[in-house]
N, C-alpha and C. Protein backbone atom coordinates (compact mmCIF):
# COMPACT_ATOMS: atom_id res chain seq x y z
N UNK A 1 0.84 -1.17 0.00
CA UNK A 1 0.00 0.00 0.00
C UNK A 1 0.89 1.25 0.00
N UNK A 2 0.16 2.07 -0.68
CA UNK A 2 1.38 3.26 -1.26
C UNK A 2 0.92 4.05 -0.44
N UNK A 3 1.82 5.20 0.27
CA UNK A 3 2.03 6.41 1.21
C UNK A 3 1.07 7.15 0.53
N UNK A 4 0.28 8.21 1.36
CA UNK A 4 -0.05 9.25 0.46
C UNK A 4 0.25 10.26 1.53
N UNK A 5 -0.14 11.71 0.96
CA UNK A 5 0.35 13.36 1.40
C UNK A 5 -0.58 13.91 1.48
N UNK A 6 -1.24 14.53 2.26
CA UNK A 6 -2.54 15.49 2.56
C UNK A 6 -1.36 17.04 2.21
N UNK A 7 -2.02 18.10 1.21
CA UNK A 7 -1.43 19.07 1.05
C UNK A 7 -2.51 19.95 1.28
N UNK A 8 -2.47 21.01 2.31
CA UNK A 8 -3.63 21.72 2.51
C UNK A 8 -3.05 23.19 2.84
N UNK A 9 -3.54 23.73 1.43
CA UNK A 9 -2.81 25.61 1.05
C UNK A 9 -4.53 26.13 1.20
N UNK A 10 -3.85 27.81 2.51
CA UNK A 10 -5.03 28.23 2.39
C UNK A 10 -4.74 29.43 1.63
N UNK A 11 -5.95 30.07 1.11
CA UNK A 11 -5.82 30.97 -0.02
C UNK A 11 -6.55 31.89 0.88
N UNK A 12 -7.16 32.01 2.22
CA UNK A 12 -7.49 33.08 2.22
C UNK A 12 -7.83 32.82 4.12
N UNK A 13 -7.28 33.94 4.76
CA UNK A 13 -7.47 33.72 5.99
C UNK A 13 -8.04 34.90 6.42
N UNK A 14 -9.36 34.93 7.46
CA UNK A 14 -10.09 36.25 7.56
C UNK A 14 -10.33 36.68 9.45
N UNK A 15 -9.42 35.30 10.06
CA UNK A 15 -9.67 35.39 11.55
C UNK A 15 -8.60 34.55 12.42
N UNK A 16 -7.65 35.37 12.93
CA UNK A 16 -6.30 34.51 13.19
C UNK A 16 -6.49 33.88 14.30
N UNK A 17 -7.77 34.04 15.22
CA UNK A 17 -7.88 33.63 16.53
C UNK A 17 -8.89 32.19 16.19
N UNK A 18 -9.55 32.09 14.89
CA UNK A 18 -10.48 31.20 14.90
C UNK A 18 -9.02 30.27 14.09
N UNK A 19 -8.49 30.52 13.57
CA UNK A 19 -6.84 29.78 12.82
C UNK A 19 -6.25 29.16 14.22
N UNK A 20 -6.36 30.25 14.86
CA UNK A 20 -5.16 29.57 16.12
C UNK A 20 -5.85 28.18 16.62
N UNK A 21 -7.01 28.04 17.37
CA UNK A 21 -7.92 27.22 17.66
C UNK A 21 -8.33 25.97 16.41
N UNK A 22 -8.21 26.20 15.38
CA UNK A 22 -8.03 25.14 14.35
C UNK A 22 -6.68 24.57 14.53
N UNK A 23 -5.61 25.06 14.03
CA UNK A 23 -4.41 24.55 14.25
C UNK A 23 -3.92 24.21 16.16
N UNK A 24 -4.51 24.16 16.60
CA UNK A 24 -4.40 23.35 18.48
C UNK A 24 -5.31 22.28 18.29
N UNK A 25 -6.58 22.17 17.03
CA UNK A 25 -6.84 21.09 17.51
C UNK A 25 -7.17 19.69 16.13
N UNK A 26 -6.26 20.63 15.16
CA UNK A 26 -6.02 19.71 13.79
C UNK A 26 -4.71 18.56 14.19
N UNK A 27 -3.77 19.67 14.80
CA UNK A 27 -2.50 18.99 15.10
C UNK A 27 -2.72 17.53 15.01
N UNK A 28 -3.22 17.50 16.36
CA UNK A 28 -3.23 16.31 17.66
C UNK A 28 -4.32 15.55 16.64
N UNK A 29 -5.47 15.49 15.98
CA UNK A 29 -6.13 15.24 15.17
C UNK A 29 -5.63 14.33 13.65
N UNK A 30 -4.81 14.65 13.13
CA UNK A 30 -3.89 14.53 12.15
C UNK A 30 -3.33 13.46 12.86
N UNK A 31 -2.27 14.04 14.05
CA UNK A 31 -1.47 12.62 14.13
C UNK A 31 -2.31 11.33 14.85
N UNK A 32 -3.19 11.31 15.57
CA UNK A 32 -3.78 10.39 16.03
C UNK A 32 -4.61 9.59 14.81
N UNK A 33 -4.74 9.95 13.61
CA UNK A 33 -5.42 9.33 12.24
C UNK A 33 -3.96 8.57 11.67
N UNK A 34 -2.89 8.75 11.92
CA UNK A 34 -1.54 8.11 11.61
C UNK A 34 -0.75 9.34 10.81
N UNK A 35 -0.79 10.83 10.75
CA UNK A 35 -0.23 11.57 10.33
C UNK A 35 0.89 11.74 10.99
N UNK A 36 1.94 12.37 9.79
CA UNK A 36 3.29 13.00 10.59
C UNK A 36 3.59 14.21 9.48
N UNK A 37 3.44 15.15 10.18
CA UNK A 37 3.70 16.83 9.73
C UNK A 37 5.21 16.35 8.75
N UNK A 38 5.72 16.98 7.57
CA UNK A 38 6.56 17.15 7.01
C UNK A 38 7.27 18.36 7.07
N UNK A 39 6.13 18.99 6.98
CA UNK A 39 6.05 20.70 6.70
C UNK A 39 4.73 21.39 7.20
N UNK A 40 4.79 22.78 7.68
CA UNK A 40 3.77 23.71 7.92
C UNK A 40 4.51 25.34 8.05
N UNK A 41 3.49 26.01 7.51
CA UNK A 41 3.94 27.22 8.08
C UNK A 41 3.97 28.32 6.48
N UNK A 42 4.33 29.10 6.90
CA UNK A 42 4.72 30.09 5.41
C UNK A 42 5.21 29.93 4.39
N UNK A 43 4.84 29.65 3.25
CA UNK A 43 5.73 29.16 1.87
C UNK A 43 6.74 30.52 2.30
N UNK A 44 8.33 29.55 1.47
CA UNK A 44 9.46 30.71 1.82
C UNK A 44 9.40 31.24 -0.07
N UNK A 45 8.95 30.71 -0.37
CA UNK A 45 8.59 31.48 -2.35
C UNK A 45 7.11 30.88 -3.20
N UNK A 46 6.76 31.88 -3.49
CA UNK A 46 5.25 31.14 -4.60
C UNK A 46 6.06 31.45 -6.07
N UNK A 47 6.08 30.74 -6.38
CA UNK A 47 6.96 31.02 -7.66
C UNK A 47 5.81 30.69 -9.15
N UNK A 48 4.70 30.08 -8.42
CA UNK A 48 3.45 30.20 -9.04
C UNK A 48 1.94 30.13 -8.85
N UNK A 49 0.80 31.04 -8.92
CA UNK A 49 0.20 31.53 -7.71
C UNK A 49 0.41 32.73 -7.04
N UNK A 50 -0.81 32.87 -6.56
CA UNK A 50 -0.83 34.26 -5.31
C UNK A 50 -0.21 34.04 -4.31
N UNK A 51 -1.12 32.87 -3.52
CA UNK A 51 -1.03 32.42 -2.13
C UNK A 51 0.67 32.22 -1.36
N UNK A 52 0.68 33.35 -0.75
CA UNK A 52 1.92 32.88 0.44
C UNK A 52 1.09 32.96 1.53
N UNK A 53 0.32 31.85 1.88
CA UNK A 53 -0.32 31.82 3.07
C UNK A 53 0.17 30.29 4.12
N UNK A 54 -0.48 30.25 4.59
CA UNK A 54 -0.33 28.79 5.52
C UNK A 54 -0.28 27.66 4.57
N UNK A 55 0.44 26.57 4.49
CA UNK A 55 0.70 25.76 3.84
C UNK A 55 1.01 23.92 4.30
N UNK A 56 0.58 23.10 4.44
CA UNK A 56 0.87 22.08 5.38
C UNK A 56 0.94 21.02 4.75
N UNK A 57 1.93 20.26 4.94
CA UNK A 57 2.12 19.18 3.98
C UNK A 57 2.11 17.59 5.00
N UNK A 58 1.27 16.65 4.81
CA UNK A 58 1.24 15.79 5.87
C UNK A 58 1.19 14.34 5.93
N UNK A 59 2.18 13.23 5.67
CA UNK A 59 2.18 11.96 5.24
C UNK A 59 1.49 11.18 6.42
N UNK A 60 0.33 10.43 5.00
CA UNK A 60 -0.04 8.87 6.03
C UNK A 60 0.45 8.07 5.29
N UNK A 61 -0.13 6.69 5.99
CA UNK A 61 0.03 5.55 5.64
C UNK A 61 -0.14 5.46 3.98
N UNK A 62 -1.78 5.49 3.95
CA UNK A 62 -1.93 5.59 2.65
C UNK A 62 -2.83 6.53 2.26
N UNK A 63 -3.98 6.65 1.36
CA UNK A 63 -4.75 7.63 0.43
C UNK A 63 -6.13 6.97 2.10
N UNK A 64 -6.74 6.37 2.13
CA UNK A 64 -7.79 5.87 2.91
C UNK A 64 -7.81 6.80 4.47
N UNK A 65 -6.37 6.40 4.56
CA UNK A 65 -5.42 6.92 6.22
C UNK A 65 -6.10 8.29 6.12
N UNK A 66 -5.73 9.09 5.35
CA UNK A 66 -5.79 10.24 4.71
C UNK A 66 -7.16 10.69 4.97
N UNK A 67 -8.00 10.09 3.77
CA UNK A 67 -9.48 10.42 3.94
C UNK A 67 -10.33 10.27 4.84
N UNK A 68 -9.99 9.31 5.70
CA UNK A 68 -10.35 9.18 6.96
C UNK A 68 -10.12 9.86 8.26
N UNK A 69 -8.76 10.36 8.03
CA UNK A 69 -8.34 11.50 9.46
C UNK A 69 -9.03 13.07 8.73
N UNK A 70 -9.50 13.38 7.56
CA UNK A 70 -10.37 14.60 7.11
C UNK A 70 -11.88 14.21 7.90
N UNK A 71 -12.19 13.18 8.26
CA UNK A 71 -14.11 12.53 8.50
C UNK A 71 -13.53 12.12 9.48
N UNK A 72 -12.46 12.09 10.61
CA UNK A 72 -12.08 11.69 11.68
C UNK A 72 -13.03 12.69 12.53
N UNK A 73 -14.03 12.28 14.01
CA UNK A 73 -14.39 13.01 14.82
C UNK A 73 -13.40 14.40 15.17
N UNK A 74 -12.28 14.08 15.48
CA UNK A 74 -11.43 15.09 15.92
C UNK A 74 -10.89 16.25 14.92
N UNK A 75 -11.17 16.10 13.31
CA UNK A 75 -10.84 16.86 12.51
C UNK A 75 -11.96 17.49 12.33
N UNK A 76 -12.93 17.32 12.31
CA UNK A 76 -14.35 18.02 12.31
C UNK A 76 -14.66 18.81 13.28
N UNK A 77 -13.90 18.47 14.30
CA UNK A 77 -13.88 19.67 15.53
C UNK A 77 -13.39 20.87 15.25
N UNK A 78 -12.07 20.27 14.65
CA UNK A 78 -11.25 21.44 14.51
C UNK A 78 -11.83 22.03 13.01
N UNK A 79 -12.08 21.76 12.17
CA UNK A 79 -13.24 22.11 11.05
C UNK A 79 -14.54 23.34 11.38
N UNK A 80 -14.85 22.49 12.48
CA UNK A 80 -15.98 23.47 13.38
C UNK A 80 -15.69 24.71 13.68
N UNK A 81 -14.27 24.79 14.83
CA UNK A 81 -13.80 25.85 15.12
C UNK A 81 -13.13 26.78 13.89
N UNK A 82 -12.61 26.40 13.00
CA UNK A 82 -12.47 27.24 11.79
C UNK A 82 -13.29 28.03 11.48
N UNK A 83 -14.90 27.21 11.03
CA UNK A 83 -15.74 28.22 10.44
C UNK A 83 -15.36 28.31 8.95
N UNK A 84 -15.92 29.08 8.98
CA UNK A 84 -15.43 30.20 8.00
C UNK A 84 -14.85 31.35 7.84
N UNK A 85 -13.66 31.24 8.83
CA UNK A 85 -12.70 32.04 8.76
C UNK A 85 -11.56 31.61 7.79
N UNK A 86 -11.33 30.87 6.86
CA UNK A 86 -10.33 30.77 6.23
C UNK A 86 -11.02 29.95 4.68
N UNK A 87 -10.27 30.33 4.10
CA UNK A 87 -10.78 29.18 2.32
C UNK A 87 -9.48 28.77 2.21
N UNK A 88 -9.82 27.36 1.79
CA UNK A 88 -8.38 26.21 1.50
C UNK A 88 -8.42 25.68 0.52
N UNK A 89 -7.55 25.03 0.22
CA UNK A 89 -7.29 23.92 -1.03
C UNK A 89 -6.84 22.78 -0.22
N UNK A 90 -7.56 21.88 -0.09
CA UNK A 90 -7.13 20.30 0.43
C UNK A 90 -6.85 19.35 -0.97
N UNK A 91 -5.83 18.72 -0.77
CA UNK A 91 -5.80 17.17 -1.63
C UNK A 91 -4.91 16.42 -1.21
N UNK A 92 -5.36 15.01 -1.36
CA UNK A 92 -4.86 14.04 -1.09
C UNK A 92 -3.88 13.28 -2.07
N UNK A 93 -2.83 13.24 -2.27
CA UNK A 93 -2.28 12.41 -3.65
C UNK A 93 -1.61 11.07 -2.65
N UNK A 94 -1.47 10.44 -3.88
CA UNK A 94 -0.64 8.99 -3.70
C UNK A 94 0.41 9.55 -4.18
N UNK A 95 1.97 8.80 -2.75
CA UNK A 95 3.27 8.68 -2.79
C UNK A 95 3.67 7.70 -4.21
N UNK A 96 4.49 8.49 -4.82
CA UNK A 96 5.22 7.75 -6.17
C UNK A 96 5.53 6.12 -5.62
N UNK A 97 6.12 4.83 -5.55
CA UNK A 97 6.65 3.63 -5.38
C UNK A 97 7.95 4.02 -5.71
């Protein structure tokens, strides 16, 4: 079973306190679905695109691992507390072999 990468770029953030409270409770959320952070935080160049916003790059097991820690109870929390304070781009790809 092939690795996959949750890549989740937000394009638009409108409430840093409802962000903060998402990210305290995506973290712990993520890794308890079998995630491990690669990357997060500020792209250091967009070399194509607008967005230099929050950026998070996050390996599971596989593509399932994945879709399942997004419909995980604990990611929907943190989903909740977001709101609609922010617009994202989520996707899931499969790791090359």
């Amino acid at each position: 079973m092939a690795r996959a990468y949750w890549i989740n770029t937000f394009t638009e953030i409108r409430d840093d306190e409802r962000l903060t409270e998402y990210i305290r409770l995506a973290g712990p959320a993520m890794q308890a679905a079998g995630g491990r952070f690669l990357a997060r935080g500020t792209p250091a160049h967009a070399l194509e695109g607008a967005s230099l916003l929050r950026t998070t790059l996050i390996e599971f097991p596989s593509v399932e691992a994945a879709f399942q820690a997004y419909h995980s109870d604990g990611y929907q929390q943190a989903l909740r507390a977001l709101g609609d304070a922010a617009d994202r781009e989520i996707r899931i790809v499969e790791a090359l072999e």
